[in-house]
C-alpha atoms as a PDB file:
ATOM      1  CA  UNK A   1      -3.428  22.614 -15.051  1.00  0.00           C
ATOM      2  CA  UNK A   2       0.098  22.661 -13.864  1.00  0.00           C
ATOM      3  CA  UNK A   3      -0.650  19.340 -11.225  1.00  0.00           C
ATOM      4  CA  UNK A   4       0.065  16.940 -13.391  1.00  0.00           C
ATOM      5  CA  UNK A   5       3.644  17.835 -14.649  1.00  0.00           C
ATOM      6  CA  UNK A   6       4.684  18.941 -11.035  1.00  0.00           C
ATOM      7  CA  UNK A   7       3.534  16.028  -9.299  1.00  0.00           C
ATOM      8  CA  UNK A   8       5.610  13.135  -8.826  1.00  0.00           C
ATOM      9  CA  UNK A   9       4.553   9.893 -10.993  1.00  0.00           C
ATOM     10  CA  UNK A  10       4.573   8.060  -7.912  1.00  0.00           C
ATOM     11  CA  UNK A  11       2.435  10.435  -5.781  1.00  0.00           C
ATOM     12  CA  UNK A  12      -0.370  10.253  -8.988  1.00  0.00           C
ATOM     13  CA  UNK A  13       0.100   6.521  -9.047  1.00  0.00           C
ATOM     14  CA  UNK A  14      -0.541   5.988  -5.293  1.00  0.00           C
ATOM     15  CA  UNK A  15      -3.078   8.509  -4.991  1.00  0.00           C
ATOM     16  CA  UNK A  16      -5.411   7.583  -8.184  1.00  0.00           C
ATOM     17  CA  UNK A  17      -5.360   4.013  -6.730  1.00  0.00           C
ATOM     18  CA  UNK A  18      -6.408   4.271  -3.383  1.00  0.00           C
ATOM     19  CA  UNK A  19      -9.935   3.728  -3.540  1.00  0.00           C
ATOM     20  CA  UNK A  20      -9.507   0.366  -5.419  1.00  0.00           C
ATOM     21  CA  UNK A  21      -6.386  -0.108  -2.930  1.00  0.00           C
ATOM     22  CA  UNK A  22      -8.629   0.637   0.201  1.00  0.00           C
ATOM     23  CA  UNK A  23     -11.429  -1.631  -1.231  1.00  0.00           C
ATOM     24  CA  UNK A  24      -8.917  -4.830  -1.540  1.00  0.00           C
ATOM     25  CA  UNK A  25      -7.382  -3.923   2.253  1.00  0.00           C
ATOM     26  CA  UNK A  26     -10.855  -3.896   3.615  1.00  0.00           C
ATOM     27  CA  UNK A  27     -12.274  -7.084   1.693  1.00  0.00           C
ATOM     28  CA  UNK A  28     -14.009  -9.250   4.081  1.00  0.00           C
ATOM     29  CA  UNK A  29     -11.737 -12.286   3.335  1.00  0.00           C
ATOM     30  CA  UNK A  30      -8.696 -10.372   4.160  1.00  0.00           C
ATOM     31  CA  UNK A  31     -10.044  -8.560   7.200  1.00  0.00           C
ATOM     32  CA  UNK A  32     -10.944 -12.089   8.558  1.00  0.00           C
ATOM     33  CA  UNK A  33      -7.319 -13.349   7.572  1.00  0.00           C
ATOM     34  CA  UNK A  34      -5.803 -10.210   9.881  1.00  0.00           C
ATOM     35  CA  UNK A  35      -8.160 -10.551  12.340  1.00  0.00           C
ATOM     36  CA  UNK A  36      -7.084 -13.952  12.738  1.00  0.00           C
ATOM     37  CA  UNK A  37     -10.672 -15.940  12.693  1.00  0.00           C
ATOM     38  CA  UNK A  38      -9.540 -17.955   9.739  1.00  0.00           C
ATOM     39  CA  UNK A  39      -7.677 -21.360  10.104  1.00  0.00           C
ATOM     40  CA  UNK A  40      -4.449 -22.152   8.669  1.00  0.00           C
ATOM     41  CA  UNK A  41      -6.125 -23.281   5.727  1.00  0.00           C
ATOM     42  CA  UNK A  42      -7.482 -20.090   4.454  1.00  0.00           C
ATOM     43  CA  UNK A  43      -3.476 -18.620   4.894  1.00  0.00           C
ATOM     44  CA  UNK A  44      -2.566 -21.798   2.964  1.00  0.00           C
ATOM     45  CA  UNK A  45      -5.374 -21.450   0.029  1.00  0.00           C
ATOM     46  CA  UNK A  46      -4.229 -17.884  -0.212  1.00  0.00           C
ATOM     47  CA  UNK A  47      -0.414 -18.461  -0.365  1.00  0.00           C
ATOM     48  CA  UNK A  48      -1.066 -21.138  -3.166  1.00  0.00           C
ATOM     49  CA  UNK A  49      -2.984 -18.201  -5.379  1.00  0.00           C
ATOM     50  CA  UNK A  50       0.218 -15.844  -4.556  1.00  0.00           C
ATOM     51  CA  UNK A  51       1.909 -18.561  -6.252  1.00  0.00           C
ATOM     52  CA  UNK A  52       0.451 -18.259  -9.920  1.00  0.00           C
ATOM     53  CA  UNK A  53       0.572 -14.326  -9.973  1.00  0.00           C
ATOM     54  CA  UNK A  54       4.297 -14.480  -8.872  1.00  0.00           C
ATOM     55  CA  UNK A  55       5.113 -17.439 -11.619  1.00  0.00           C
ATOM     56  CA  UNK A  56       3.945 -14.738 -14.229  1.00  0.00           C
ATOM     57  CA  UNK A  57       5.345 -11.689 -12.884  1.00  0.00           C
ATOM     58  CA  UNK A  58       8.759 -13.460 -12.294  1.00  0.00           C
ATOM     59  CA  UNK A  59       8.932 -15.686 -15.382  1.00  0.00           C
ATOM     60  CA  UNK A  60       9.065 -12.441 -17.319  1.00  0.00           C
ATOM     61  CA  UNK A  61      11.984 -11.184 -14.976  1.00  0.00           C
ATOM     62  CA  UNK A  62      14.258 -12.571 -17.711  1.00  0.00           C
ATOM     63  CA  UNK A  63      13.023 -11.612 -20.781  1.00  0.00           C
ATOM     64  CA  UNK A  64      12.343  -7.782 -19.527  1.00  0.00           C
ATOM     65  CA  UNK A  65      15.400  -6.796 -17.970  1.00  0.00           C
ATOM     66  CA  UNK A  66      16.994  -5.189 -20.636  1.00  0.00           C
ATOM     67  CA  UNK A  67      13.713  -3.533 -21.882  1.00  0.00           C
ATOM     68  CA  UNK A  68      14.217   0.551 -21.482  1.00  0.00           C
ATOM     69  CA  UNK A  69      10.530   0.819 -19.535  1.00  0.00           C
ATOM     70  CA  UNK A  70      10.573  -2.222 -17.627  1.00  0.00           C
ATOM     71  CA  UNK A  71      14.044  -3.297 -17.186  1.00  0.00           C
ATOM     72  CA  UNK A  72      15.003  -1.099 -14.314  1.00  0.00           C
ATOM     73  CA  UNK A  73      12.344  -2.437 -11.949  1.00  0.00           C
ATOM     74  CA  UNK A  74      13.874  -6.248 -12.265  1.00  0.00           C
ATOM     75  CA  UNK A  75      15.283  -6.314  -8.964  1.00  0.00           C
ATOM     76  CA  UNK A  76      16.904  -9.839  -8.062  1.00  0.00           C
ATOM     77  CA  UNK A  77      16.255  -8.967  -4.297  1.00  0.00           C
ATOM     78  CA  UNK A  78      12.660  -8.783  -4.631  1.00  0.00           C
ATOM     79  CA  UNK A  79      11.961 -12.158  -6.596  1.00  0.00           C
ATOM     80  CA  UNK A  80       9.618 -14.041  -4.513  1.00  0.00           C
ATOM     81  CA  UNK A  81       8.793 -17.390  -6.153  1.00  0.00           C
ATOM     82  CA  UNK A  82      11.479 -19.566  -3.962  1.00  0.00           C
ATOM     83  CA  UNK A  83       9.770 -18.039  -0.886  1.00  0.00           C
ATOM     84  CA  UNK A  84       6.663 -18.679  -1.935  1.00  0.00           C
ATOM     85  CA  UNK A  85       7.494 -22.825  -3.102  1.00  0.00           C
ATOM     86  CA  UNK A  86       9.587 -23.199   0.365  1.00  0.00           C
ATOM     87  CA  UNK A  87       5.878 -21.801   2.304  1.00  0.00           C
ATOM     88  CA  UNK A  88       4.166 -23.829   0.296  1.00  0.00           C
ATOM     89  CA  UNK A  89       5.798 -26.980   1.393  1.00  0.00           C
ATOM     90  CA  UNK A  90       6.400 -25.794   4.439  1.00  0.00           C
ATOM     91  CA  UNK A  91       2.146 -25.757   4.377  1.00  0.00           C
ATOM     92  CA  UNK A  92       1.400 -28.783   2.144  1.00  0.00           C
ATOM     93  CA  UNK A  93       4.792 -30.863   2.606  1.00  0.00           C
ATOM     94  CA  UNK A  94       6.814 -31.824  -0.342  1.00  0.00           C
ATOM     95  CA  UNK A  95       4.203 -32.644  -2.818  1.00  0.00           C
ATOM     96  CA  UNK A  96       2.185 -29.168  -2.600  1.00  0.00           C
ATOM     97  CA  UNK A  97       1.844 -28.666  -6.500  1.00  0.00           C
ATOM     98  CA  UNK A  98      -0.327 -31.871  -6.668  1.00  0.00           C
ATOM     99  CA  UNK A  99      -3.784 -31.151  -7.819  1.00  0.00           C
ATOM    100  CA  UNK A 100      -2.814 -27.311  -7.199  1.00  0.00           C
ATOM    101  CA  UNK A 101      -5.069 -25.171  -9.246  1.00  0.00           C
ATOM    102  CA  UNK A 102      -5.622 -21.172  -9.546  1.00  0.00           C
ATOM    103  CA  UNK A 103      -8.981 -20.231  -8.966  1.00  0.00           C
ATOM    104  CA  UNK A 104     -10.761 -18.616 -11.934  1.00  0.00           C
ATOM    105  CA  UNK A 105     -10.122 -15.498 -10.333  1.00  0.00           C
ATOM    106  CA  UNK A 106      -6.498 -15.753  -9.876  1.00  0.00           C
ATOM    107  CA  UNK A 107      -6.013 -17.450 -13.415  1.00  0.00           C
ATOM    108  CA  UNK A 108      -7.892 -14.177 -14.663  1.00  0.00           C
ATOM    109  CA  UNK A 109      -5.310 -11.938 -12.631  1.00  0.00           C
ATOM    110  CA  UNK A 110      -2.023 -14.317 -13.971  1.00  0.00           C
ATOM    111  CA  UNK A 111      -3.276 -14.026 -17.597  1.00  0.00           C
ATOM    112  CA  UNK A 112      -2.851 -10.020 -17.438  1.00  0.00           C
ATOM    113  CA  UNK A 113       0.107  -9.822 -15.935  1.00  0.00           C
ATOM    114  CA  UNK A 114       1.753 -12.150 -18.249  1.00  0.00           C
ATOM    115  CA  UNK A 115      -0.082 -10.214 -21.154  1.00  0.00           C
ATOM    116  CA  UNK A 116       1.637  -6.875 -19.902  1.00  0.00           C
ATOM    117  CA  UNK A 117       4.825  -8.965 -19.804  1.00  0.00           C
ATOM    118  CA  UNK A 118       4.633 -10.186 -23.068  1.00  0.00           C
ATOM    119  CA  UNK A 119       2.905  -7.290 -24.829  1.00  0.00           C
ATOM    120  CA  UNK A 120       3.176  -3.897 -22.727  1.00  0.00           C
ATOM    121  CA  UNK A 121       6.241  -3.431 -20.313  1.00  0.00           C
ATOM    122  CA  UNK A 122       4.737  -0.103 -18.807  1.00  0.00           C
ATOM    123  CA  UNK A 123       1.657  -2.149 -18.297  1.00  0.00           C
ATOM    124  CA  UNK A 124       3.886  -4.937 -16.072  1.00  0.00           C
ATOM    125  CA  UNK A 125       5.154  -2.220 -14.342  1.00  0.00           C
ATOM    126  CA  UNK A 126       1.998  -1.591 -12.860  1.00  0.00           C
ATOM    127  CA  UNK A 127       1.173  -4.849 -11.993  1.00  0.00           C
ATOM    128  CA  UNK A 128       4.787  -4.722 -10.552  1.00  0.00           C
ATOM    129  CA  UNK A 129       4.569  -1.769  -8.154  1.00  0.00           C
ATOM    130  CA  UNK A 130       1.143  -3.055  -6.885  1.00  0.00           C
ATOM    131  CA  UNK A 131       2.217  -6.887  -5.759  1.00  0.00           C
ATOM    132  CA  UNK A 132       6.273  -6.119  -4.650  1.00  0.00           C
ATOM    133  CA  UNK A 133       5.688  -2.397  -3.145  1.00  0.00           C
ATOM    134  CA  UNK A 134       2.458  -4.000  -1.113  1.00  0.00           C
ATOM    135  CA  UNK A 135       4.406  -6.897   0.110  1.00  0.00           C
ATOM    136  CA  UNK A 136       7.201  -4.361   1.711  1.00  0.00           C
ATOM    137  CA  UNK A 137       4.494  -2.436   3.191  1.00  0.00           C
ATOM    138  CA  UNK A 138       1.040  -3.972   3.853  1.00  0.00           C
ATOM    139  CA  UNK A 139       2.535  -7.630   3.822  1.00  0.00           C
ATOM    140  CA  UNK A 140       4.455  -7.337   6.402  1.00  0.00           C
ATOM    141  CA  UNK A 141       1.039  -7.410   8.506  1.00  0.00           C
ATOM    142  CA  UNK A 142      -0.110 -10.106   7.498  1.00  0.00           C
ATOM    143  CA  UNK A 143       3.468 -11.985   8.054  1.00  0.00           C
ATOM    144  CA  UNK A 144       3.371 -10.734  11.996  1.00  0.00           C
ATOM    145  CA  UNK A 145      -0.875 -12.085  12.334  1.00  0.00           C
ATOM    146  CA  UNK A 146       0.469 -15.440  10.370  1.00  0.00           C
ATOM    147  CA  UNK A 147       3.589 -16.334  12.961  1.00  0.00           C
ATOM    148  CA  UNK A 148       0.791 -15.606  16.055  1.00  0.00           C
ATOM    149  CA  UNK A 149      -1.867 -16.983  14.826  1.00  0.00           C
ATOM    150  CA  UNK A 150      -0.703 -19.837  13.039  1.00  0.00           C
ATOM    151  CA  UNK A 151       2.554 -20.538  15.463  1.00  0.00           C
ATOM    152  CA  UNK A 152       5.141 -19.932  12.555  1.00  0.00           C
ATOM    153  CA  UNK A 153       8.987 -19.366  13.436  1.00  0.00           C
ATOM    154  CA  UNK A 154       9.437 -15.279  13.085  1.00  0.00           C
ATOM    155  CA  UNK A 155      10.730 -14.630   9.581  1.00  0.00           C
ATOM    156  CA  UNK A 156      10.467 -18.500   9.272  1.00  0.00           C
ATOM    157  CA  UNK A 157       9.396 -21.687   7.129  1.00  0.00           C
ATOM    158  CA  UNK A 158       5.903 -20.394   6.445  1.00  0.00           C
ATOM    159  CA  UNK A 159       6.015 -16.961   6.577  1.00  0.00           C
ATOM    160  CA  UNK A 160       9.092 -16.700   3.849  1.00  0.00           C
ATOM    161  CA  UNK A 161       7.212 -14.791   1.278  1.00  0.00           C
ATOM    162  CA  UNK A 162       7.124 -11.831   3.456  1.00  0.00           C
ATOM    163  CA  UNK A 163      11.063 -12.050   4.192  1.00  0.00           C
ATOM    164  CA  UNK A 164      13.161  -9.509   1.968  1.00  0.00           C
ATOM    165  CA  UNK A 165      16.781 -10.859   3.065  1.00  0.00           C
ATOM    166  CA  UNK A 166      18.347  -9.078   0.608  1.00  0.00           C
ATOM    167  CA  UNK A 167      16.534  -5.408   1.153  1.00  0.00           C
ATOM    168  CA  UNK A 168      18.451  -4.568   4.692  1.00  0.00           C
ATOM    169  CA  UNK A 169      16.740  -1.254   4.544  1.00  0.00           C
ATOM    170  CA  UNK A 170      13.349  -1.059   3.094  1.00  0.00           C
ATOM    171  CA  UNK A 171      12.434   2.471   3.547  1.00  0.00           C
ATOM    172  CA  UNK A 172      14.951   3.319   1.411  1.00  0.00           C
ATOM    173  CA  UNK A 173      14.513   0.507  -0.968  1.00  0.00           C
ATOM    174  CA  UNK A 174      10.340   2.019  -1.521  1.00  0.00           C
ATOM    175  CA  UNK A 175      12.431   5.377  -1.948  1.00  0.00           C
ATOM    176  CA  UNK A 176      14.319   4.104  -4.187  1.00  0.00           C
ATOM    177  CA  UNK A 177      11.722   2.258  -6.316  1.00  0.00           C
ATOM    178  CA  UNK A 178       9.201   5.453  -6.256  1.00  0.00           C
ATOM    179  CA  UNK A 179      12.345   7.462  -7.456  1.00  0.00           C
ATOM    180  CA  UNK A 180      12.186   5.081 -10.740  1.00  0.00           C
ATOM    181  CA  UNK A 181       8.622   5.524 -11.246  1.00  0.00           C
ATOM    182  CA  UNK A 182       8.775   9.351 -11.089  1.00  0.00           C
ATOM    183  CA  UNK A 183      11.574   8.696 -13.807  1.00  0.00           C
ATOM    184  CA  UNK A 184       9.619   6.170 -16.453  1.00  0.00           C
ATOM    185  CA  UNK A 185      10.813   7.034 -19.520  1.00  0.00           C
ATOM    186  CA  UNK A 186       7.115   7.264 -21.043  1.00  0.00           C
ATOM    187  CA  UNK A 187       4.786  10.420 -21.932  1.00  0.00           C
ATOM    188  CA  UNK A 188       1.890  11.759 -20.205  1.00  0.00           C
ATOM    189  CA  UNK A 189      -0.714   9.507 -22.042  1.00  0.00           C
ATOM    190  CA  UNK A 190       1.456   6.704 -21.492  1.00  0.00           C
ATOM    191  CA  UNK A 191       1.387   7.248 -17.568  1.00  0.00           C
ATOM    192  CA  UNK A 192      -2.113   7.257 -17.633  1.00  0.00           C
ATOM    193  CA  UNK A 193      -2.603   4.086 -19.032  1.00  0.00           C
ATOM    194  CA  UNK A 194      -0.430   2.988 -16.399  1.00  0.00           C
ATOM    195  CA  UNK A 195      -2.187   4.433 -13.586  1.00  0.00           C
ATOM    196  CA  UNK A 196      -5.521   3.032 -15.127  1.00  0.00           C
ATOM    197  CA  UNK A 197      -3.790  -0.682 -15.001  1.00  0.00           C
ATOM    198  CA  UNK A 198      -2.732   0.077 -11.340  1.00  0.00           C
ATOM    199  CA  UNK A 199      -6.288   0.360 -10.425  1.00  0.00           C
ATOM    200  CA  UNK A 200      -7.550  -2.620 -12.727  1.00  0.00           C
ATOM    201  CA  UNK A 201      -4.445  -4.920 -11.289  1.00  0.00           C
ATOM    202  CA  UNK A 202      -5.990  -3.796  -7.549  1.00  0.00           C
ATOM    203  CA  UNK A 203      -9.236  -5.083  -9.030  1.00  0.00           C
ATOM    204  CA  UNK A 204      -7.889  -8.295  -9.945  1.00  0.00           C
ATOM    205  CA  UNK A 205      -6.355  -8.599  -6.719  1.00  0.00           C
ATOM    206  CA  UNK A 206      -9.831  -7.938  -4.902  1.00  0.00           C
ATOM    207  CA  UNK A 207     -11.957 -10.677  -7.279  1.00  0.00           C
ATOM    208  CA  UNK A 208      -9.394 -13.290  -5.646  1.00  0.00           C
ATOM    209  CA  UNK A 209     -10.200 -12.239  -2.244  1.00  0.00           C
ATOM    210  CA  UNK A 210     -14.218 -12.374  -2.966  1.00  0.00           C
ATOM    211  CA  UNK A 211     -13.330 -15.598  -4.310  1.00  0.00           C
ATOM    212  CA  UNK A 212     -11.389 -17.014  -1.256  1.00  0.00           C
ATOM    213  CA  UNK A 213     -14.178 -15.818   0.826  1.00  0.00           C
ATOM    214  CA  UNK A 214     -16.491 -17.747  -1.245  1.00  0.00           C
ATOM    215  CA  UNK A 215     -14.629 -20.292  -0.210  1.00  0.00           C
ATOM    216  CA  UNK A 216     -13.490 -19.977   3.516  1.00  0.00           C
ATOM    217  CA  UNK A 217     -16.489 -17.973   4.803  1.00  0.00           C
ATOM    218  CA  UNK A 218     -16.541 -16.605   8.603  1.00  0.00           C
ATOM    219  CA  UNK A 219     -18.500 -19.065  10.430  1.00  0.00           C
ATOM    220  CA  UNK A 220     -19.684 -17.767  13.749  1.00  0.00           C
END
């Protein structure tokens, strides 16, 4: 009975999410991406859908830095939207937003996040910790199989997205950032709710990978 109160929020967060966090590692779109039997077209379809979720969870940035729950997770260093647009026309030259749409999946995913922005800061949070702590860890995979496979510079035009310049350390940045979870200034009921939009923001995350590999599927 004790568990839950002498557990770190972080430790409950990460653990109570690993199935769906496992499921959207292992989709088959992604594992095709990593294993580098998809053209540079799938990595630029992909990078585009980045693109929407980030435009939510960063036009919020703003509005929710002074708020008591989300505020302290607004981290300047982590914004990635300028990555993401230099990528982008790195990938699709200067006019890269023409004709650019979300797929229905991805528009589904944007729509919550800027919900929780608007609506339920605890709830961004979530959404928060899933897309910046995954890009410090997991992303930086899929940067290293995108500069071989694809021939981009190392930490270069194309690969931007997955370049924190401004974290020099980020083991102690994740540290750091698990340190404020374990501190959210919420109750018990309240951190559930949270850890229940972890694992629905992983979903979200996964439909946009079935959907990309609807649309770039292995052919062999």
């Amino acid at each position: 009975m004790d568990a839950p109160a002498t557990t770190p929020f972080s430790t409950l967060i990460r653990t109570a999410s690993h199935e769906q966090h496992t499921e959207a590692e292992n989709s088959s779109f992604m594992s095709d991406m990593l294993g580098g039997r998809l053209g540079v077209a799938a990595y630029r379809r992909y990078t585009e859908q980045l693109w929407f979720v980030y435009d939510a969870l960063e036009s919020a940035s703003e509005a929710l830095s002074a708020d008591r729950v989300a505020g302290p997770f607004i981290r300047p260093e982590l914004a990635r939207a300028a990555q993401l647009e230099r990528d982008l026309a790195h990938l699709g030259g200067p006019d890269w937003r023409a004709g650019l749409e979300p797929l229905p999946a991805t528009a589904a995913y944007a729509a919550r996040v800027a919900e929780c922005a608007r609506d339920w800061p605890a709830g961004y949070v979530a959404h928060h910790y899933t897309r910046y702590l995954g890009d410090l860890s997991g992303g930086q995979i899929i940067r290293g199989t995108a500069e071989k496979t694809w021939g981009f510079a190392r930490k270069g035009d194309g690969v931007r997205f997955y370049v924190f310049e401004g974290i020099g350390n980020p083991a102690a940045f994740k540290r750091e950032y698990r340190e404020l979870l374990d501190a959210l200034p919420v109750d018990d009921l309240e951190k559930q709710r949270v850890i229940d939009e972890c694992r629905r923001a992983f979903a979200l995350n996964t439909a946009v990978f079935q959907e990309l590999g609807q649309e770039f599927p292995l052919s062999a």
